[in-house]
Every structure is written in C-alpha cells, then in structure tokens.
C-alpha atoms as a PDB file:
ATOM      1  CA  UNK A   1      90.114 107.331  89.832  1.00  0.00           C
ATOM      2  CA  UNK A   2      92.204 105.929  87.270  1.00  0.00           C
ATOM      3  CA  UNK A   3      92.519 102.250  86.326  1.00  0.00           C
ATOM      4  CA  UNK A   4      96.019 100.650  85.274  1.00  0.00           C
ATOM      5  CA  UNK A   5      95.471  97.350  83.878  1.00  0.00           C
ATOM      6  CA  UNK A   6      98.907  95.882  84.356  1.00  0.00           C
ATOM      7  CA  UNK A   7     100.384  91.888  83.345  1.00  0.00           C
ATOM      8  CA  UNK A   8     103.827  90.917  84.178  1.00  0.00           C
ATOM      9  CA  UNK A   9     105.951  87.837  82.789  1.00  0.00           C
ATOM     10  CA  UNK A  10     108.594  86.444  84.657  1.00  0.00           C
ATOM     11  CA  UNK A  11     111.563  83.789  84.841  1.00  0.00           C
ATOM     12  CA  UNK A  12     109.284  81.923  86.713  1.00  0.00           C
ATOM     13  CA  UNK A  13     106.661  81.694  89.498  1.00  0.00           C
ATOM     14  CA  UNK A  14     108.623  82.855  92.970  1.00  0.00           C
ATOM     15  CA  UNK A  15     108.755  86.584  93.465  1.00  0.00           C
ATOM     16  CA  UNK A  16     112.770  86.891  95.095  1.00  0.00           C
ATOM     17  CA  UNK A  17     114.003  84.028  93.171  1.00  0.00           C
ATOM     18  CA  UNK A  18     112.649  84.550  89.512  1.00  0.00           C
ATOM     19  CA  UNK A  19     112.511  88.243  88.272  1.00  0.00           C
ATOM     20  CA  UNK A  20     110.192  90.341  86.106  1.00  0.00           C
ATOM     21  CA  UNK A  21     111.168  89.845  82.277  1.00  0.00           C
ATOM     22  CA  UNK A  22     108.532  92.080  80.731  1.00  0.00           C
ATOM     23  CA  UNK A  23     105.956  94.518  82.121  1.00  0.00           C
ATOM     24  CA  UNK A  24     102.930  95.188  80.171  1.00  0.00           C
ATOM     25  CA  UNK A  25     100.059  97.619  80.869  1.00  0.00           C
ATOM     26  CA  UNK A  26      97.241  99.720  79.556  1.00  0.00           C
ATOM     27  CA  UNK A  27      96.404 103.435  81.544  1.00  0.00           C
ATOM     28  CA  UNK A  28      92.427 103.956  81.742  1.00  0.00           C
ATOM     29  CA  UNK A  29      90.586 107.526  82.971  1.00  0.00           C
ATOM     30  CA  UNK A  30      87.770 107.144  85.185  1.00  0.00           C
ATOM     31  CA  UNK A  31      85.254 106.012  82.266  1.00  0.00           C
ATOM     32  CA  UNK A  32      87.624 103.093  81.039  1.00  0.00           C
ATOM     33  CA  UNK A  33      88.877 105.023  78.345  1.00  0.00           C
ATOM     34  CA  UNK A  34      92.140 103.875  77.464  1.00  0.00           C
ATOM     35  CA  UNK A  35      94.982 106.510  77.724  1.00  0.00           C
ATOM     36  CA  UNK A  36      97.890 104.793  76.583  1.00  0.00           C
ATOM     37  CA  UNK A  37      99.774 101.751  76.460  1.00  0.00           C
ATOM     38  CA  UNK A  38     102.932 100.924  77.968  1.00  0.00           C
ATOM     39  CA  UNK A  39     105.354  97.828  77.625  1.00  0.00           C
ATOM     40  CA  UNK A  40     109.109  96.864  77.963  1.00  0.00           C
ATOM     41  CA  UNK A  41     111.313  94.428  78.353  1.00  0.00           C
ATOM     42  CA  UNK A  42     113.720  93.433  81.431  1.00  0.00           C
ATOM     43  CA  UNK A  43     116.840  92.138  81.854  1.00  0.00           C
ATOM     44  CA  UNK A  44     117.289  89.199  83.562  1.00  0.00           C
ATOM     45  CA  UNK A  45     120.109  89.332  86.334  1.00  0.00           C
ATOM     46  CA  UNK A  46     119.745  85.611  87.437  1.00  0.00           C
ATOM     47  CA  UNK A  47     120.257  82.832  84.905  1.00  0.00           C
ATOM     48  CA  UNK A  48     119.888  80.186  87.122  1.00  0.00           C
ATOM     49  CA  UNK A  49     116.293  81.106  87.535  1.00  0.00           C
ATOM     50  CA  UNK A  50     115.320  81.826  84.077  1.00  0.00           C
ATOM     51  CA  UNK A  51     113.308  78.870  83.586  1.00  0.00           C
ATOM     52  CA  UNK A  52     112.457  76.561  80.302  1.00  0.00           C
ATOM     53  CA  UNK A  53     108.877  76.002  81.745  1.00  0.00           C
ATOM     54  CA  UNK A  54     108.856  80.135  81.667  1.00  0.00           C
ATOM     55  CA  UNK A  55     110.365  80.324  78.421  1.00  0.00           C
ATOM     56  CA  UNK A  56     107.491  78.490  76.903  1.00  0.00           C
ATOM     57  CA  UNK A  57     104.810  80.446  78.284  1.00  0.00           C
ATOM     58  CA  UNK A  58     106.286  83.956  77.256  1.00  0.00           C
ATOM     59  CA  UNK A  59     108.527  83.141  74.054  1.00  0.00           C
ATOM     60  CA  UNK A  60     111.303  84.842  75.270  1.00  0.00           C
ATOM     61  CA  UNK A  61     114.942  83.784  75.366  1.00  0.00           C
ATOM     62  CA  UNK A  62     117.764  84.604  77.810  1.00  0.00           C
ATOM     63  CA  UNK A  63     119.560  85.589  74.857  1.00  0.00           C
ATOM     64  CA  UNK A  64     116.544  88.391  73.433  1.00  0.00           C
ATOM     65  CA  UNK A  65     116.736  89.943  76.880  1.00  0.00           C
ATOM     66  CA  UNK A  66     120.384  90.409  77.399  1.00  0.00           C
ATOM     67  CA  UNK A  67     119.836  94.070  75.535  1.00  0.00           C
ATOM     68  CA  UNK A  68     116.737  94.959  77.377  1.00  0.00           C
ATOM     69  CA  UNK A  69     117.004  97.689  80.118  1.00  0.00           C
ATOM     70  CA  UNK A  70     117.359  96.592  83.559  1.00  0.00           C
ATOM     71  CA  UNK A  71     114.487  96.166  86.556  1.00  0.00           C
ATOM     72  CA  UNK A  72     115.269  99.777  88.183  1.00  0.00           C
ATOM     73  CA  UNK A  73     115.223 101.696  84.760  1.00  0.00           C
ATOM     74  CA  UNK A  74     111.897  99.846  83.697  1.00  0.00           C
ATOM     75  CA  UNK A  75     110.235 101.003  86.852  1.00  0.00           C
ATOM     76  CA  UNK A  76     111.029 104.480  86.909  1.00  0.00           C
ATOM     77  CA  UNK A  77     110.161 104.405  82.945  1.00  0.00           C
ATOM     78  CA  UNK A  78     106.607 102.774  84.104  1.00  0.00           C
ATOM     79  CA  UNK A  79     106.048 105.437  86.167  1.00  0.00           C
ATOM     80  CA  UNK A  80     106.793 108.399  84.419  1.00  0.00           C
ATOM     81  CA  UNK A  81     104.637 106.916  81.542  1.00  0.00           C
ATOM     82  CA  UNK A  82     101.322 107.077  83.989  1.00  0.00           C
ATOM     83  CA  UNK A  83     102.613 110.361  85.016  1.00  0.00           C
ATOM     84  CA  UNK A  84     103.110 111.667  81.534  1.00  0.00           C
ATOM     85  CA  UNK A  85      99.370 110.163  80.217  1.00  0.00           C
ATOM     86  CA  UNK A  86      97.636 111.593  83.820  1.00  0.00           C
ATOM     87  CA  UNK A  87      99.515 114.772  83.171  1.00  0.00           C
ATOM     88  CA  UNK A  88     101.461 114.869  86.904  1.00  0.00           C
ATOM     89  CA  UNK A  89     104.438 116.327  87.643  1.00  0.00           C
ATOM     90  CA  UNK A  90     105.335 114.205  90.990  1.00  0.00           C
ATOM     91  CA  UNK A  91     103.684 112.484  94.135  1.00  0.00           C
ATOM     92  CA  UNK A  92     102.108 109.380  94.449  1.00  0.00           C
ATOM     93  CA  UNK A  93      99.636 107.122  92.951  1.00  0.00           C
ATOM     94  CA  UNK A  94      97.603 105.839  95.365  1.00  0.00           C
ATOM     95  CA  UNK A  95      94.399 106.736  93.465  1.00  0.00           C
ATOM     96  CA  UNK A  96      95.061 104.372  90.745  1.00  0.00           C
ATOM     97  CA  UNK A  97      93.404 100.913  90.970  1.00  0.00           C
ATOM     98  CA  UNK A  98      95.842  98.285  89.467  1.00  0.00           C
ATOM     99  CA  UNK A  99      93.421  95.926  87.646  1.00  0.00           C
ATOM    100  CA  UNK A 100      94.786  92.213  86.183  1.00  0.00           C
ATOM    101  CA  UNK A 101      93.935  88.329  86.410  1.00  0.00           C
ATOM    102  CA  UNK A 102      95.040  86.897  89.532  1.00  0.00           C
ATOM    103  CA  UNK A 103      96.363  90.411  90.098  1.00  0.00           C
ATOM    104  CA  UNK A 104      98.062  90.154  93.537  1.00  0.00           C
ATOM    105  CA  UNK A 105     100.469  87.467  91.542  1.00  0.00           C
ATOM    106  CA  UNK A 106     101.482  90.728  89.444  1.00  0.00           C
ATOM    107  CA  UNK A 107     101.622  92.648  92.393  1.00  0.00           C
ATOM    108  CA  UNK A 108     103.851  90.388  94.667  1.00  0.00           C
ATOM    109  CA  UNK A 109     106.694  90.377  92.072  1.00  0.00           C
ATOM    110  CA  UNK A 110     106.177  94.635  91.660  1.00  0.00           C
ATOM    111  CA  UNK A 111     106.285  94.935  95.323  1.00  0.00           C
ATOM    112  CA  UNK A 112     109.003  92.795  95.400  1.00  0.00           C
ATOM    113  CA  UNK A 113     111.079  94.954  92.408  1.00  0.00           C
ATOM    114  CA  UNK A 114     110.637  98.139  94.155  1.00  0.00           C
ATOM    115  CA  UNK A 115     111.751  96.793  97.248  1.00  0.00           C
ATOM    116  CA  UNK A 116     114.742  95.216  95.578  1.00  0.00           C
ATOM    117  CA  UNK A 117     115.711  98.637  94.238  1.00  0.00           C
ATOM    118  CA  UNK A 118     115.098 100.689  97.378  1.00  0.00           C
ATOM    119  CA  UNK A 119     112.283 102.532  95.319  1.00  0.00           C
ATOM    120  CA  UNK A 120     108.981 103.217  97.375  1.00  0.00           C
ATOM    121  CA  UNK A 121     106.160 101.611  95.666  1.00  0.00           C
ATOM    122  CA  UNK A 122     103.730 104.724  94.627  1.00  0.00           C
ATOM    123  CA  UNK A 123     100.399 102.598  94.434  1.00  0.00           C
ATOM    124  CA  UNK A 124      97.438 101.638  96.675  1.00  0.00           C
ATOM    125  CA  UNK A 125      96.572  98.529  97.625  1.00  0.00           C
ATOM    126  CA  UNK A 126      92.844  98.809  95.880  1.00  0.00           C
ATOM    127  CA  UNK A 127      92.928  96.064  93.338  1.00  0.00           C
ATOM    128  CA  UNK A 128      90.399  94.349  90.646  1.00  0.00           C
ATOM    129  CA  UNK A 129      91.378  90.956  89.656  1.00  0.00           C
ATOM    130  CA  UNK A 130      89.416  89.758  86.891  1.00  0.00           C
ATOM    131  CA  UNK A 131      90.020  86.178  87.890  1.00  0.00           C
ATOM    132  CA  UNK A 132      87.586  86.531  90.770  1.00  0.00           C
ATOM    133  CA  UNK A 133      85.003  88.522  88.764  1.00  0.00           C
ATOM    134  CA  UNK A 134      84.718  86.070  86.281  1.00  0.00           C
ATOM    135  CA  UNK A 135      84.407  83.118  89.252  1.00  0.00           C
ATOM    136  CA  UNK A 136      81.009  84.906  90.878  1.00  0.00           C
ATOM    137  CA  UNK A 137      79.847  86.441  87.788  1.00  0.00           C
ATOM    138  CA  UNK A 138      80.229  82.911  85.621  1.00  0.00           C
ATOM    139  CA  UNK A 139      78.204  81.200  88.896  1.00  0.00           C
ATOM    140  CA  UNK A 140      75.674  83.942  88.710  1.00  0.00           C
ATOM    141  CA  UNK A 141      75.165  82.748  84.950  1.00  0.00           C
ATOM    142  CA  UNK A 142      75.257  79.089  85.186  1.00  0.00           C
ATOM    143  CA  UNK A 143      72.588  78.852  87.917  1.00  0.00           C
ATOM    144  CA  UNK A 144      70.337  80.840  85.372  1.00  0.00           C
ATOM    145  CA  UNK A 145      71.220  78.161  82.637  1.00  0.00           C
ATOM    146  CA  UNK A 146      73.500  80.148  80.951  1.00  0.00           C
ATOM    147  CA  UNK A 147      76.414  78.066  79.131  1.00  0.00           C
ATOM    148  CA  UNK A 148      80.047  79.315  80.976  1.00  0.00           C
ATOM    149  CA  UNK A 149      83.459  77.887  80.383  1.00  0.00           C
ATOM    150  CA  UNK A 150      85.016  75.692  83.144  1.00  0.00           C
ATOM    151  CA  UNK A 151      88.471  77.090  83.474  1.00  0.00           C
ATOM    152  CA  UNK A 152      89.052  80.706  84.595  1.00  0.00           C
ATOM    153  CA  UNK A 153      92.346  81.399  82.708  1.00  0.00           C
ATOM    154  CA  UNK A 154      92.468  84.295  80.897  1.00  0.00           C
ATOM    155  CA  UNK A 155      92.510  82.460  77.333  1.00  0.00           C
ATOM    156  CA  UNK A 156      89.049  81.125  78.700  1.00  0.00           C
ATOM    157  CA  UNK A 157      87.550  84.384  79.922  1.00  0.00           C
ATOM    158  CA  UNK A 158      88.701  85.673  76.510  1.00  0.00           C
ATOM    159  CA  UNK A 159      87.335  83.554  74.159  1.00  0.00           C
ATOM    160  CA  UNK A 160      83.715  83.574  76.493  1.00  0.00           C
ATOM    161  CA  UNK A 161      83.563  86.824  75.119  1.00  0.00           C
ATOM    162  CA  UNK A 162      84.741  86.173  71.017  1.00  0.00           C
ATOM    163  CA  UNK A 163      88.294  87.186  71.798  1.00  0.00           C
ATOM    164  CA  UNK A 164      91.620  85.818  71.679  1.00  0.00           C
ATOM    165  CA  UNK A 165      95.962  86.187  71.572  1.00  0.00           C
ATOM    166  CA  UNK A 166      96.965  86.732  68.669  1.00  0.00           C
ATOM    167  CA  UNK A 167     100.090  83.949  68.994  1.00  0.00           C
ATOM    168  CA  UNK A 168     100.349  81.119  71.255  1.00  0.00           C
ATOM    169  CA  UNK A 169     102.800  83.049  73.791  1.00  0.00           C
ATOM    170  CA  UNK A 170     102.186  85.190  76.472  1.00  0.00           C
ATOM    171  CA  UNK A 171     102.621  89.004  76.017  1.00  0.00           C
ATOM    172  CA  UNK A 172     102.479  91.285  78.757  1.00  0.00           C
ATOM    173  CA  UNK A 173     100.855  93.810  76.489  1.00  0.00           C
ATOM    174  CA  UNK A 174      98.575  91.878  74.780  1.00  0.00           C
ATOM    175  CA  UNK A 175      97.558  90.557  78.138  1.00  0.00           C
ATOM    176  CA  UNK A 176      96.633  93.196  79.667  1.00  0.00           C
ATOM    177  CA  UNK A 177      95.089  94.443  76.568  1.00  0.00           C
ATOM    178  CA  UNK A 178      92.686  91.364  76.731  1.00  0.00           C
ATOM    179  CA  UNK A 179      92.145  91.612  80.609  1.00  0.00           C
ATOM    180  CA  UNK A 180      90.764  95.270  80.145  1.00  0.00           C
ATOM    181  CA  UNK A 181      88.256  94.230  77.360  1.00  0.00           C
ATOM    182  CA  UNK A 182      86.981  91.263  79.556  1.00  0.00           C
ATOM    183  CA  UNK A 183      86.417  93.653  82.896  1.00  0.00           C
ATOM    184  CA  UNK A 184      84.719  96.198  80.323  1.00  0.00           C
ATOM    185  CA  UNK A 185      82.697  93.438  79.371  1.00  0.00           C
ATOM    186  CA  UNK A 186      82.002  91.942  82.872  1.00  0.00           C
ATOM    187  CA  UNK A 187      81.312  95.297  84.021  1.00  0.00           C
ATOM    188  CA  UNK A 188      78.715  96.013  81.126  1.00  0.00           C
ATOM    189  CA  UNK A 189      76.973  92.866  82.273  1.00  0.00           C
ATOM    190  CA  UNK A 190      76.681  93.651  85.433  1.00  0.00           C
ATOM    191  CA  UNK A 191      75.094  97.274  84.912  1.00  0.00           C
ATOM    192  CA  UNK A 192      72.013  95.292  82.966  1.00  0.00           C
ATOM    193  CA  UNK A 193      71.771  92.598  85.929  1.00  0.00           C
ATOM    194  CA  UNK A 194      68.359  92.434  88.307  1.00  0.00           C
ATOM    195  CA  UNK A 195      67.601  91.004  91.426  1.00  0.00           C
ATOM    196  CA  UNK A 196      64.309  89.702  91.913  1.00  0.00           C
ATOM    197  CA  UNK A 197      61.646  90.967  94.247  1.00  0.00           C
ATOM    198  CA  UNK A 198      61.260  88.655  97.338  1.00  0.00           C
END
C-alpha cells in the first residue's frame, strides 16, 4: 500500500472558517521509497480569516497568494499527481495511508475542502500520525535511560534525529519532507527493538 505523507498550512486553526493556503506532500511505494513530491499554493477566498498569528508560522502574505490557484483546482491537481506517480488512470484511493504529525488536523481541513467543493474525498481513513509514534516510542526510550526531548513538535522530533527546516517558517513541503524522514527513522528503530523474556 502506498504512503502519502501530506502537511497542510492554513489561515488559521478552524477547518470552515480558515482555509487551506498551501498543500504539501511526498508519494511513497510500499518500501518508503519516495515517488515524487508535490506542493502548491492556494488562494485564499476569506480575508477576514487570514490570520497574522498564521502569517507568522507559514511566511506567507495575503498579497503572495492572490495569484495562486484556487482550493478546487489544487485538489484535483493533488490528485492527479498521486495518480500520475502510481500510474492510475481513475478510481479511488483508499489504499493509500495518509501519514503526517497530528495528521487528523491535516485531514479535518482536506475533508472539509472536498466537501466544500462537492468533490468526494478518494482516501481511507487508515492514518499514521507521527505525533503519537514519537509519544510511545520516546516513553519506551526514556524508561530505558535514554535522553528524549520534552516537546513533541515536529521541530523537536526533527532535530532528535540531527535534522532540521531549513528557514524559520513553515513549508508544507519541507514539512512533510521532514515528517517522512522521522517515521523512516522511528520505524527503523522499531524493527531493532526486543522484548524481554518473562
């Protein structure tokens, strides 16, 4: 089954009121071999919502995204760019897992666009959020004396593992492009752990 590492940023935090600005993913085959990369901007219908709090986490202005394509266009380009790299003419894509940190946050505002463009949404529900790896896995290590970080962010989870954004913004891309190489990681780790005999 394929994986589709995905990160979203948005005009703020309430899926309905503030909208998908940029959508950022990486396509994996069954291995966790990248396939290709995808990422775009969107234009923001409601400028009430865009928010300054927003603005500072992704760099981007209300005035960069007047020019970017709008929410319905983006999705049907996001889809036929995991159709294109799985090589698939049509149906659905319920046999990808959509993989990102505190992924169902993601997923709320995606449901959310593809509702508020009469599209049907084409995925499963089958996620992995590498928030909640990291939470029992970093546990798992600190009980065995192993040094962890406190915070669970993503810049944390990075850096636990030598890597980090290459600005101080958020980028959908480059989000998602650190979220894969922390689950490859995590899920490296885990093929070497033991349990112990009782």
């Amino acid at each position: 089954m394929p994986y589709l590492v995905v990160d979203l940023e948005m005009s703020g935090p309430e899926p309905g009121y503030h909208e998908i600005i940029q959508i950022g993913a990486v396509l994996l085959n069954d291995n966790w071999v990248e396939l290709g990369t995808f990422l775009s901007n969107v234009y923001p219908e409601n400028e009430e919502a865009f928010t300054a709090s927003a603005e500072k986490v992704h760099g981007l202005s209300w005035d960069e995204l007047q020019e970017a394509p709008m929410v319905y266009e983006v999705l049907e380009d996001f889809e036929k760019w995991i159709r294109k790299m799985l090589k698939r003419q049509g149906g659905d894509l319920k046999d990808l897992v959509i993989c990102g940190q505190s992924v169902i946050f993601d997923v709320n505002f995606l449901k959310f666009a593809y509702s508020g463009e009469n599209i049907d949404w084409p995925f499963s529900n089958k996620l992995i959020d590498l928030h909640t790896i990291a939470y029992y896995t970093f546990r798992i290590l600190e009980a065995n004396g192993k040094s962890v970080p406190k915070s669970l962010s993503l810049k944390s989870i990075s850096a636990y593992f030598g890597f980090e954004r290459e600005g101080t913004t958020h980028n959908a891309l480059e989000d998602s492009q650190l979220t894969m190489i922390c689950l490859q990681r995590f899920f490296q780790m885990a093929a070497k752990f033991k349990v112990a005999e009782k």
